[in-house]
PDB file of N, CA and C in Angstrom:
ATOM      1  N   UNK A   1     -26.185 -20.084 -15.285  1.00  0.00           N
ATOM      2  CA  UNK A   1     -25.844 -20.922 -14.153  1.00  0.00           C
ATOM      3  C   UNK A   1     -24.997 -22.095 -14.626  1.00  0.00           C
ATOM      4  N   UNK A   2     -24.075 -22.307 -13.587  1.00  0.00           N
ATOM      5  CA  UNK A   2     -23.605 -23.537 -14.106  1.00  0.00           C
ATOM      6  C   UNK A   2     -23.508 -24.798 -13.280  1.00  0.00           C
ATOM      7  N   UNK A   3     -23.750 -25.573 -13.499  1.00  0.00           N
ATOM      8  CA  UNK A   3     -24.079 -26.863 -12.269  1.00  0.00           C
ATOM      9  C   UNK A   3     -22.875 -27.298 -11.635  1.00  0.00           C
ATOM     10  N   UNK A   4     -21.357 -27.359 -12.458  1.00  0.00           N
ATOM     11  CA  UNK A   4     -20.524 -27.713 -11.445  1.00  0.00           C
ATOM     12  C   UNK A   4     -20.722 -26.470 -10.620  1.00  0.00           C
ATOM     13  N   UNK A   5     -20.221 -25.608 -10.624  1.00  0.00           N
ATOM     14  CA  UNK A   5     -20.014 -24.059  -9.749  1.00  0.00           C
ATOM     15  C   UNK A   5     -21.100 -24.671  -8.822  1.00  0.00           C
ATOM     16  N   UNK A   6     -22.108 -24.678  -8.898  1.00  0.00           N
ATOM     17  CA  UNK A   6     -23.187 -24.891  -8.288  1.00  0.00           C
ATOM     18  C   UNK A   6     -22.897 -26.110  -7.313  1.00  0.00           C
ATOM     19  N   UNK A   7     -22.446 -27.541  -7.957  1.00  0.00           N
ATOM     20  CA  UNK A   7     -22.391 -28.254  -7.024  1.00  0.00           C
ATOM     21  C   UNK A   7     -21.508 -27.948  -5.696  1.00  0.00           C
ATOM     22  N   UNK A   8     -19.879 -27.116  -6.736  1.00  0.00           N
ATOM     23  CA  UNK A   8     -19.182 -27.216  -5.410  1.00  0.00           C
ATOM     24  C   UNK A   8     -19.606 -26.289  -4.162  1.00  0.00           C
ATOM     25  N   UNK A   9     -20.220 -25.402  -4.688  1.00  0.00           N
ATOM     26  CA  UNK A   9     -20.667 -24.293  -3.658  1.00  0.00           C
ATOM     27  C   UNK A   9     -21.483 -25.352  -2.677  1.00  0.00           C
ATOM     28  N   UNK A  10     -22.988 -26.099  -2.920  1.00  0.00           N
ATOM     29  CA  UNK A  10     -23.157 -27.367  -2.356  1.00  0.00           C
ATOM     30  C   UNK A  10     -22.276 -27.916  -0.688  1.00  0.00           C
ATOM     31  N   UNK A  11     -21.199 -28.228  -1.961  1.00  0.00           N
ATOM     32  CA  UNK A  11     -20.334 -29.074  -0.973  1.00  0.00           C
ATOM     33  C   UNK A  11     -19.388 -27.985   0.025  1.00  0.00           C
ATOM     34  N   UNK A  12     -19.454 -26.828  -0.194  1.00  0.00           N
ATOM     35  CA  UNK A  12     -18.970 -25.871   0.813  1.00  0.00           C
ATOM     36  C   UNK A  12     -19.835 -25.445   1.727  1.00  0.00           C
ATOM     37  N   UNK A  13     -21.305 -25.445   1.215  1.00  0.00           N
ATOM     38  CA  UNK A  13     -22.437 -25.821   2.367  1.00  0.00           C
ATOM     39  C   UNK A  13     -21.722 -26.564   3.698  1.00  0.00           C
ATOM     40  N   UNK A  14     -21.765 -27.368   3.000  1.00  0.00           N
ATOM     41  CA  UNK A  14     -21.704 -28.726   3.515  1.00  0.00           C
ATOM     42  C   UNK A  14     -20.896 -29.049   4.857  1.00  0.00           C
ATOM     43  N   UNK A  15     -19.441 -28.534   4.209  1.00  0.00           N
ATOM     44  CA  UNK A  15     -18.422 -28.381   5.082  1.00  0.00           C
ATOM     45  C   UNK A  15     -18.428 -27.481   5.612  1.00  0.00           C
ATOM     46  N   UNK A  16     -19.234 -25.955   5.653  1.00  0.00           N
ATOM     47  CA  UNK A  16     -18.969 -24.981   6.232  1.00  0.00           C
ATOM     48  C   UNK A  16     -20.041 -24.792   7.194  1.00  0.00           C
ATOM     49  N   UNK A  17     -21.116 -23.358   6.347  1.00  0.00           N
ATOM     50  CA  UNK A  17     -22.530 -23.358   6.565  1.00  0.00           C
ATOM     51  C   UNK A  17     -22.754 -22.521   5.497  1.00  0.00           C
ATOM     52  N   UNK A  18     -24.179 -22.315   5.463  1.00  0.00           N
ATOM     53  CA  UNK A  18     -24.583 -21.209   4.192  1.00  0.00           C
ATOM     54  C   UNK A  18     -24.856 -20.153   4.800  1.00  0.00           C
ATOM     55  N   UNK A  19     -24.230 -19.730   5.623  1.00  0.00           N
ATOM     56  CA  UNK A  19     -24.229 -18.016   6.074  1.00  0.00           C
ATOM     57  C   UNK A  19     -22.861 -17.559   5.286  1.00  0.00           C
ATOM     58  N   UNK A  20     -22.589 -18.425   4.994  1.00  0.00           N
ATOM     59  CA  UNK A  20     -20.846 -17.702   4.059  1.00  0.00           C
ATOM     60  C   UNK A  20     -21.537 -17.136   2.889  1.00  0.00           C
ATOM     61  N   UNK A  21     -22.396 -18.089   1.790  1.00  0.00           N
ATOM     62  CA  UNK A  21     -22.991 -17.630   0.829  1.00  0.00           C
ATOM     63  C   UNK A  21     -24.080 -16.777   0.777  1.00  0.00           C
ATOM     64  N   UNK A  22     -25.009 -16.740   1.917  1.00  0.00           N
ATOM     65  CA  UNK A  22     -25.625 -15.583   2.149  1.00  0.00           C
ATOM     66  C   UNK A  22     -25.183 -14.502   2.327  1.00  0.00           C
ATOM     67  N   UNK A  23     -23.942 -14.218   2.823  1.00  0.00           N
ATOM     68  CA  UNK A  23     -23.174 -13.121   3.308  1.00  0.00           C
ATOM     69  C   UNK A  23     -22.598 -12.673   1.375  1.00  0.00           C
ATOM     70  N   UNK A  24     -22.041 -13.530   0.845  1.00  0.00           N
ATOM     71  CA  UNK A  24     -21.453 -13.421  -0.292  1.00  0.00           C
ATOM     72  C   UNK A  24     -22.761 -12.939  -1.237  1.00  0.00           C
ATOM     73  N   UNK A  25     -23.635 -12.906  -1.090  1.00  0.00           N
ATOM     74  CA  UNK A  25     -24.641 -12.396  -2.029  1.00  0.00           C
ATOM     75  C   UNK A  25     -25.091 -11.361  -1.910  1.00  0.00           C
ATOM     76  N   UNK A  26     -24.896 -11.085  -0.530  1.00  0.00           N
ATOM     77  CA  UNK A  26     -25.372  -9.585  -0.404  1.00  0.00           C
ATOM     78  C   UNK A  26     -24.244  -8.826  -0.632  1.00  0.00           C
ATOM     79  N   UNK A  27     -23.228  -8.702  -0.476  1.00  0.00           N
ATOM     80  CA  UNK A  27     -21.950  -8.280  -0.727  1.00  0.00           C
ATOM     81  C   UNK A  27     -21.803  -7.628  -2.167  1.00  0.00           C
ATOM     82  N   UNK A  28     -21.937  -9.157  -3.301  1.00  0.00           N
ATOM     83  CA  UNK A  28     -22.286  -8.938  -4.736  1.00  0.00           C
ATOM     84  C   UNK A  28     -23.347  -7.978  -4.879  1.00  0.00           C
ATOM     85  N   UNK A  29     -24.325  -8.132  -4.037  1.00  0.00           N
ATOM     86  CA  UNK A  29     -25.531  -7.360  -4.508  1.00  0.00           C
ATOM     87  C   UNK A  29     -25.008  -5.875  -4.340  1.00  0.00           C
ATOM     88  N   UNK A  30     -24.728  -5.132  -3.160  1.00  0.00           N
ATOM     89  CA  UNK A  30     -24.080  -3.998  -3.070  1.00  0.00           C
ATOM     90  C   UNK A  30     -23.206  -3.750  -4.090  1.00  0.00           C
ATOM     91  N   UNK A  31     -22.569  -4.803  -4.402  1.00  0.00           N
ATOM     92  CA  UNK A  31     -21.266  -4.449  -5.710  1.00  0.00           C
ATOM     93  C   UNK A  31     -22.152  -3.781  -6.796  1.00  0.00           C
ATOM     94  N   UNK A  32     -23.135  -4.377  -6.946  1.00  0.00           N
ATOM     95  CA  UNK A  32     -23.722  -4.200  -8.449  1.00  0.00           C
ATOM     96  C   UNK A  32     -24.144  -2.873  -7.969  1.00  0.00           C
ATOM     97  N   UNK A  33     -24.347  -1.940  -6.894  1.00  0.00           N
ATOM     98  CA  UNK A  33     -24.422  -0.587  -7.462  1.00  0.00           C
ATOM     99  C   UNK A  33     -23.441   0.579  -7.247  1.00  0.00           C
ATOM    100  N   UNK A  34     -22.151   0.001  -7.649  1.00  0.00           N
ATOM    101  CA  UNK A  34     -21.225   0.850  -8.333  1.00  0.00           C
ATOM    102  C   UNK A  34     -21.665   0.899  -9.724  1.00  0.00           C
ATOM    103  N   UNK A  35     -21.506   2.517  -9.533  1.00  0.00           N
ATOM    104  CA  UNK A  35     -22.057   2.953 -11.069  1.00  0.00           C
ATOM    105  C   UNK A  35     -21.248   3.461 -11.889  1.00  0.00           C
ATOM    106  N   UNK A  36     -19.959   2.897 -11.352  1.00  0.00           N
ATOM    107  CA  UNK A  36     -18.943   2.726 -12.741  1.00  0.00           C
ATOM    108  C   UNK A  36     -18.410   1.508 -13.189  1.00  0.00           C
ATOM    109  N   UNK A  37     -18.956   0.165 -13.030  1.00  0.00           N
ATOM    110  CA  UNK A  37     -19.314  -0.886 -13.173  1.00  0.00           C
ATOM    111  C   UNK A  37     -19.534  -1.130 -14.648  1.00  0.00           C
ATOM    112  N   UNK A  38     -18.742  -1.363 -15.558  1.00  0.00           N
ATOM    113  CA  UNK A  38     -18.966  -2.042 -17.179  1.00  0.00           C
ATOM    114  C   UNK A  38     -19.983  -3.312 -17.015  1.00  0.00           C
ATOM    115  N   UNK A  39     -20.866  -2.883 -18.103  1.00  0.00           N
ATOM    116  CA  UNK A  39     -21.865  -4.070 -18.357  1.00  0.00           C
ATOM    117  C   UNK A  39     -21.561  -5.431 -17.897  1.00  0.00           C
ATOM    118  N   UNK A  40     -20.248  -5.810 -18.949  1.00  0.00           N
ATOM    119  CA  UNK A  40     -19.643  -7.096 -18.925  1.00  0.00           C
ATOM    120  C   UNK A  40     -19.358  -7.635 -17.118  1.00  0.00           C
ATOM    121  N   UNK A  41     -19.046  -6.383 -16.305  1.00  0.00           N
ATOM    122  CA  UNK A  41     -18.931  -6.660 -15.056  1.00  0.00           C
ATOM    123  C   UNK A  41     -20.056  -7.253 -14.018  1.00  0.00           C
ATOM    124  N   UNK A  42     -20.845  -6.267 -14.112  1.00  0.00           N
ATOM    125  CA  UNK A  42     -22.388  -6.813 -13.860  1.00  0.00           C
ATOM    126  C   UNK A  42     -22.777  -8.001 -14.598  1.00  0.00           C
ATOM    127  N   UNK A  43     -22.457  -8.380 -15.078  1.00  0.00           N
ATOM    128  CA  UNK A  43     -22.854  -9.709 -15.913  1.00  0.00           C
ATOM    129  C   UNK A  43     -21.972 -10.773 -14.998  1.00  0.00           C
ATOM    130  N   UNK A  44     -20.920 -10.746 -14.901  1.00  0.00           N
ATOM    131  CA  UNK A  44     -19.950 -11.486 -13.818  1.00  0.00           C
ATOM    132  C   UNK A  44     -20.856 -11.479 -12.713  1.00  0.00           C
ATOM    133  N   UNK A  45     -20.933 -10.569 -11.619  1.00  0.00           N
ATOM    134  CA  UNK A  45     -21.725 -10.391 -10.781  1.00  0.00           C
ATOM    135  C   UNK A  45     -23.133 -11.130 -11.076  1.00  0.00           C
ATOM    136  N   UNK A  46     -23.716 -11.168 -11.720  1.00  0.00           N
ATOM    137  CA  UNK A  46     -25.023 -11.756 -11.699  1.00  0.00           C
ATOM    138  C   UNK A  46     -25.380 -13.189 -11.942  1.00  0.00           C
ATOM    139  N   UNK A  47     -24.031 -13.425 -12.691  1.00  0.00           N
ATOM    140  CA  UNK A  47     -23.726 -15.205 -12.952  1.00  0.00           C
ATOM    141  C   UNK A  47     -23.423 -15.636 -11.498  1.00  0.00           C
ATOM    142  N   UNK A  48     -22.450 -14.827 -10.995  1.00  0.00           N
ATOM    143  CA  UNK A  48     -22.030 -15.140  -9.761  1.00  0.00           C
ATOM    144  C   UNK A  48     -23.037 -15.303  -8.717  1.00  0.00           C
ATOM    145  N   UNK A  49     -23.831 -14.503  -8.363  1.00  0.00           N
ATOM    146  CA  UNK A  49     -25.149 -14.143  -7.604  1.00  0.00           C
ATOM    147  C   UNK A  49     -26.297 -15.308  -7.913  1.00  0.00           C
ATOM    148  N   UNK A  50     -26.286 -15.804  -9.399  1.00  0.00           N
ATOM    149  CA  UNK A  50     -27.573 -16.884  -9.599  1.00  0.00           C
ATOM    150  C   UNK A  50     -27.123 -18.608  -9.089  1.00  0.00           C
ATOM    151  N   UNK A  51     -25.251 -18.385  -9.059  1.00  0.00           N
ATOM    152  CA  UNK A  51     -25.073 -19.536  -8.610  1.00  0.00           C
ATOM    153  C   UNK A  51     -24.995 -19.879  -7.348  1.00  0.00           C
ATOM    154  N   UNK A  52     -24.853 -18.558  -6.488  1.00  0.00           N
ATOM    155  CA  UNK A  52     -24.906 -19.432  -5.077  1.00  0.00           C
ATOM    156  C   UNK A  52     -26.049 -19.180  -4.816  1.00  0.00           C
ATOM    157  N   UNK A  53     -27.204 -18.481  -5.019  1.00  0.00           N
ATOM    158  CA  UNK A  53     -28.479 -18.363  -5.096  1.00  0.00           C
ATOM    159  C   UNK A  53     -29.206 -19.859  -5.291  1.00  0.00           C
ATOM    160  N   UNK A  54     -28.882 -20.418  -6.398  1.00  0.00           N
ATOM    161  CA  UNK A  54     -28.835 -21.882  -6.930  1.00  0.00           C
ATOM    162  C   UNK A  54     -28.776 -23.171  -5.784  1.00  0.00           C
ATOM    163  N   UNK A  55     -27.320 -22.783  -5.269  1.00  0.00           N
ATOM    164  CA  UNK A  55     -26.647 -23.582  -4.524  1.00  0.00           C
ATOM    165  C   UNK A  55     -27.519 -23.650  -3.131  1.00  0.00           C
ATOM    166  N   UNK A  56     -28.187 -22.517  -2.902  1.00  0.00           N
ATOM    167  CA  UNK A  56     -28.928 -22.626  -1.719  1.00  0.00           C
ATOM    168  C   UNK A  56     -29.932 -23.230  -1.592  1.00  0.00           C
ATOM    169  N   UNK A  57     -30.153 -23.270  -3.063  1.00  0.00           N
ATOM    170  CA  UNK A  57     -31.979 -24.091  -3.780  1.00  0.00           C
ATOM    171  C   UNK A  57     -31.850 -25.010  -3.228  1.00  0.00           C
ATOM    172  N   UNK A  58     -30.023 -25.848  -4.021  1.00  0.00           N
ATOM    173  CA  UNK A  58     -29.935 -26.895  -3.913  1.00  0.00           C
ATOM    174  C   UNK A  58     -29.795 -27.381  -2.287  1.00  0.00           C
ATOM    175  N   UNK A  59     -29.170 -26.827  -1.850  1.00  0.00           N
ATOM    176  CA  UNK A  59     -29.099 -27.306  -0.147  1.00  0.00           C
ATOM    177  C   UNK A  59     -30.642 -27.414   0.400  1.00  0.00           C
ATOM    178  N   UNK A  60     -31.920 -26.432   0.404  1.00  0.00           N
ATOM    179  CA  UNK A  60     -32.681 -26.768   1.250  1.00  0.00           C
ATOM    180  C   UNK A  60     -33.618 -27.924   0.144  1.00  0.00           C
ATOM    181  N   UNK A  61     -33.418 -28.186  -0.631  1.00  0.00           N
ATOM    182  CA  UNK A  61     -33.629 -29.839  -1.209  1.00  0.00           C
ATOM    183  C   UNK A  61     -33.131 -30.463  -0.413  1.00  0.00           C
ATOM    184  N   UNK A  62     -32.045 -30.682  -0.461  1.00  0.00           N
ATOM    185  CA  UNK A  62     -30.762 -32.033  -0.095  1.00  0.00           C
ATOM    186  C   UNK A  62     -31.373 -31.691   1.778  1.00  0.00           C
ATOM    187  N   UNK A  63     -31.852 -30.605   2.368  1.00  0.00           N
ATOM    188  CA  UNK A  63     -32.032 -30.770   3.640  1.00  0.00           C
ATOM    189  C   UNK A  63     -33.362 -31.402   4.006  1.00  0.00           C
ATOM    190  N   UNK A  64     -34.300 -30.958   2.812  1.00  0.00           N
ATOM    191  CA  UNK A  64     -35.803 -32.121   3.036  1.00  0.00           C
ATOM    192  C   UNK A  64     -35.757 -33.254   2.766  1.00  0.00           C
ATOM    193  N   UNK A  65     -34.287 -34.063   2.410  1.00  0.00           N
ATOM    194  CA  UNK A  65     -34.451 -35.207   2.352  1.00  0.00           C
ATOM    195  C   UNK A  65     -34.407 -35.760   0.495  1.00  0.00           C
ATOM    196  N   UNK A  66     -34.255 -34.689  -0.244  1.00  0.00           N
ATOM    197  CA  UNK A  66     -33.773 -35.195  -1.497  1.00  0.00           C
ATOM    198  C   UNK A  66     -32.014 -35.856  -1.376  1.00  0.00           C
ATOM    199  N   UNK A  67     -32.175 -36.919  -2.378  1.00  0.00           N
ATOM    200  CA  UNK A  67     -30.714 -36.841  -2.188  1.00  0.00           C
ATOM    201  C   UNK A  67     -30.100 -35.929  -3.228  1.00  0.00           C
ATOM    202  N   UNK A  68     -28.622 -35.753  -2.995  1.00  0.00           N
ATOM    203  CA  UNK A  68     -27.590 -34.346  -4.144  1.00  0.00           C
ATOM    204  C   UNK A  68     -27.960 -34.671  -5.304  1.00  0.00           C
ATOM    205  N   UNK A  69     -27.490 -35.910  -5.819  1.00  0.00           N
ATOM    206  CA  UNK A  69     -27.762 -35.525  -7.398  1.00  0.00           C
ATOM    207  C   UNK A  69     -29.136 -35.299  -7.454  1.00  0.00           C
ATOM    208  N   UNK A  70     -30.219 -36.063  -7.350  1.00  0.00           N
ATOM    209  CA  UNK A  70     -31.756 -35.495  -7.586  1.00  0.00           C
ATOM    210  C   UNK A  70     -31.854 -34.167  -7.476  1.00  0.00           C
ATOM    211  N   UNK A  71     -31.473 -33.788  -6.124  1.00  0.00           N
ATOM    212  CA  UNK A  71     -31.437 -32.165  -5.608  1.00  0.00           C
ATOM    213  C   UNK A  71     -31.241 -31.331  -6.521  1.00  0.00           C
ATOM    214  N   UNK A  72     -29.667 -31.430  -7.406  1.00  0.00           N
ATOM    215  CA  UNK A  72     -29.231 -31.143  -8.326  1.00  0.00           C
ATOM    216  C   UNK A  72     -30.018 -30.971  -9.918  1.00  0.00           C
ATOM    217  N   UNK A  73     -31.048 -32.294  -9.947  1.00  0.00           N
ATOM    218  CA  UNK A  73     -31.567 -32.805 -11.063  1.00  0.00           C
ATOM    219  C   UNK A  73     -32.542 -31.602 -11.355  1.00  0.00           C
ATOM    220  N   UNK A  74     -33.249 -31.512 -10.529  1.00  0.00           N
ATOM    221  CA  UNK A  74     -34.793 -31.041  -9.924  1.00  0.00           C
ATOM    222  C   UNK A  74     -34.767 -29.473  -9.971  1.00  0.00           C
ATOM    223  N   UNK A  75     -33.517 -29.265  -9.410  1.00  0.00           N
ATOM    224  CA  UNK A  75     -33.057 -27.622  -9.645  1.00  0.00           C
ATOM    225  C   UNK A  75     -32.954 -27.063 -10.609  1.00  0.00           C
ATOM    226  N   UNK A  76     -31.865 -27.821 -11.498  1.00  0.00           N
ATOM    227  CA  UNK A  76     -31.508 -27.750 -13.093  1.00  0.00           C
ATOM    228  C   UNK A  76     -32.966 -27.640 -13.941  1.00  0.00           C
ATOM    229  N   UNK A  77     -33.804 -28.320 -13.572  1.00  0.00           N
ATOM    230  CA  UNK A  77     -35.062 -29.417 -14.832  1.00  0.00           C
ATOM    231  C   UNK A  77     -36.291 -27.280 -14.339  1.00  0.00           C
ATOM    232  N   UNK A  78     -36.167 -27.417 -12.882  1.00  0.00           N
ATOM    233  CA  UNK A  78     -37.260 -26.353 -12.458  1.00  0.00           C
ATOM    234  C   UNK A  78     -36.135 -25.015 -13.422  1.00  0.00           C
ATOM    235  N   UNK A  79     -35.116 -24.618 -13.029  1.00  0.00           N
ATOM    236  CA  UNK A  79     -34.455 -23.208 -14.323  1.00  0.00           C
ATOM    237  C   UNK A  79     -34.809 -23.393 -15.768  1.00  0.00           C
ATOM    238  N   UNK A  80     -34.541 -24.398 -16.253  1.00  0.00           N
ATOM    239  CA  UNK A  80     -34.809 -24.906 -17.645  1.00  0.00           C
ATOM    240  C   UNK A  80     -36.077 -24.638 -18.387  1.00  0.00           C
ATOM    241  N   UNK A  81     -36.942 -25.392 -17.274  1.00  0.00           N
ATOM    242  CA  UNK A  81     -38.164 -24.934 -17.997  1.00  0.00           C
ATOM    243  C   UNK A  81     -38.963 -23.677 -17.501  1.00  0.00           C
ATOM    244  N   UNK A  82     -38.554 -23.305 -16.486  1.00  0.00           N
ATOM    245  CA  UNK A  82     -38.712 -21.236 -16.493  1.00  0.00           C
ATOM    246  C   UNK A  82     -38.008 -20.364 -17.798  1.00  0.00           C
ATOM    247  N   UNK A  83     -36.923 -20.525 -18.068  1.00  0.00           N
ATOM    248  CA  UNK A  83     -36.434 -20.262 -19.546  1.00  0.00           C
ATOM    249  C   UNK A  83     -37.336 -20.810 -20.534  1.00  0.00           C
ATOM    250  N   UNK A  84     -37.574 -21.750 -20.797  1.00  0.00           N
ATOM    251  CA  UNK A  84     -38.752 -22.374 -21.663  1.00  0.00           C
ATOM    252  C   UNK A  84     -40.160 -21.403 -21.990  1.00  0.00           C
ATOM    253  N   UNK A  85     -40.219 -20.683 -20.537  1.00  0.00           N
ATOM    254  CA  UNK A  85     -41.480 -20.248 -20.799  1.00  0.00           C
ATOM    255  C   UNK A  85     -41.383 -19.092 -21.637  1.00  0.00           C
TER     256      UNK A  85
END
């Protein structure tokens, strides 16, 4: 994941709605079962898929009233230490 990617998706929330990125994930998701798909491709796809996945985290934070960067903070700190485990 990467947090800018992440933020701007955020801010396309923002300006748009998140039915764009919901729509965009399922889309990816179907992609991933072409089964002539190189590893390295699916790997694109799945980076792609964890960040607006991410980005959505981050929006229904920022909609209970966190503010963005915290939103941001809190998101990052909760992936981190799931890897940790």
């Amino acid at each position: 994941m990467k947090l800018p990617v992440i933020k701007h998706l955020v801010q396309f929330i923002e300006q748009n709605d998140q039915d764009y990125l919901i729509e965009t994930i399922e889309v990816l998701e179907a992609l991933t079962e072409v089964s002539s798909l190189k590893p390295e491709e699916l790997d694109v796809l799945g980076e792609l898929n964890s960040n607006l996945h991410g980005a959505l985290e981050v929006q229904k934070l920022i909609k209970s009233g966190v503010a963005p960067k915290e939103a941001l903070n809190q998101f990052m700190q909760r992936v981190l230490s799931s890897i940790d485990k």
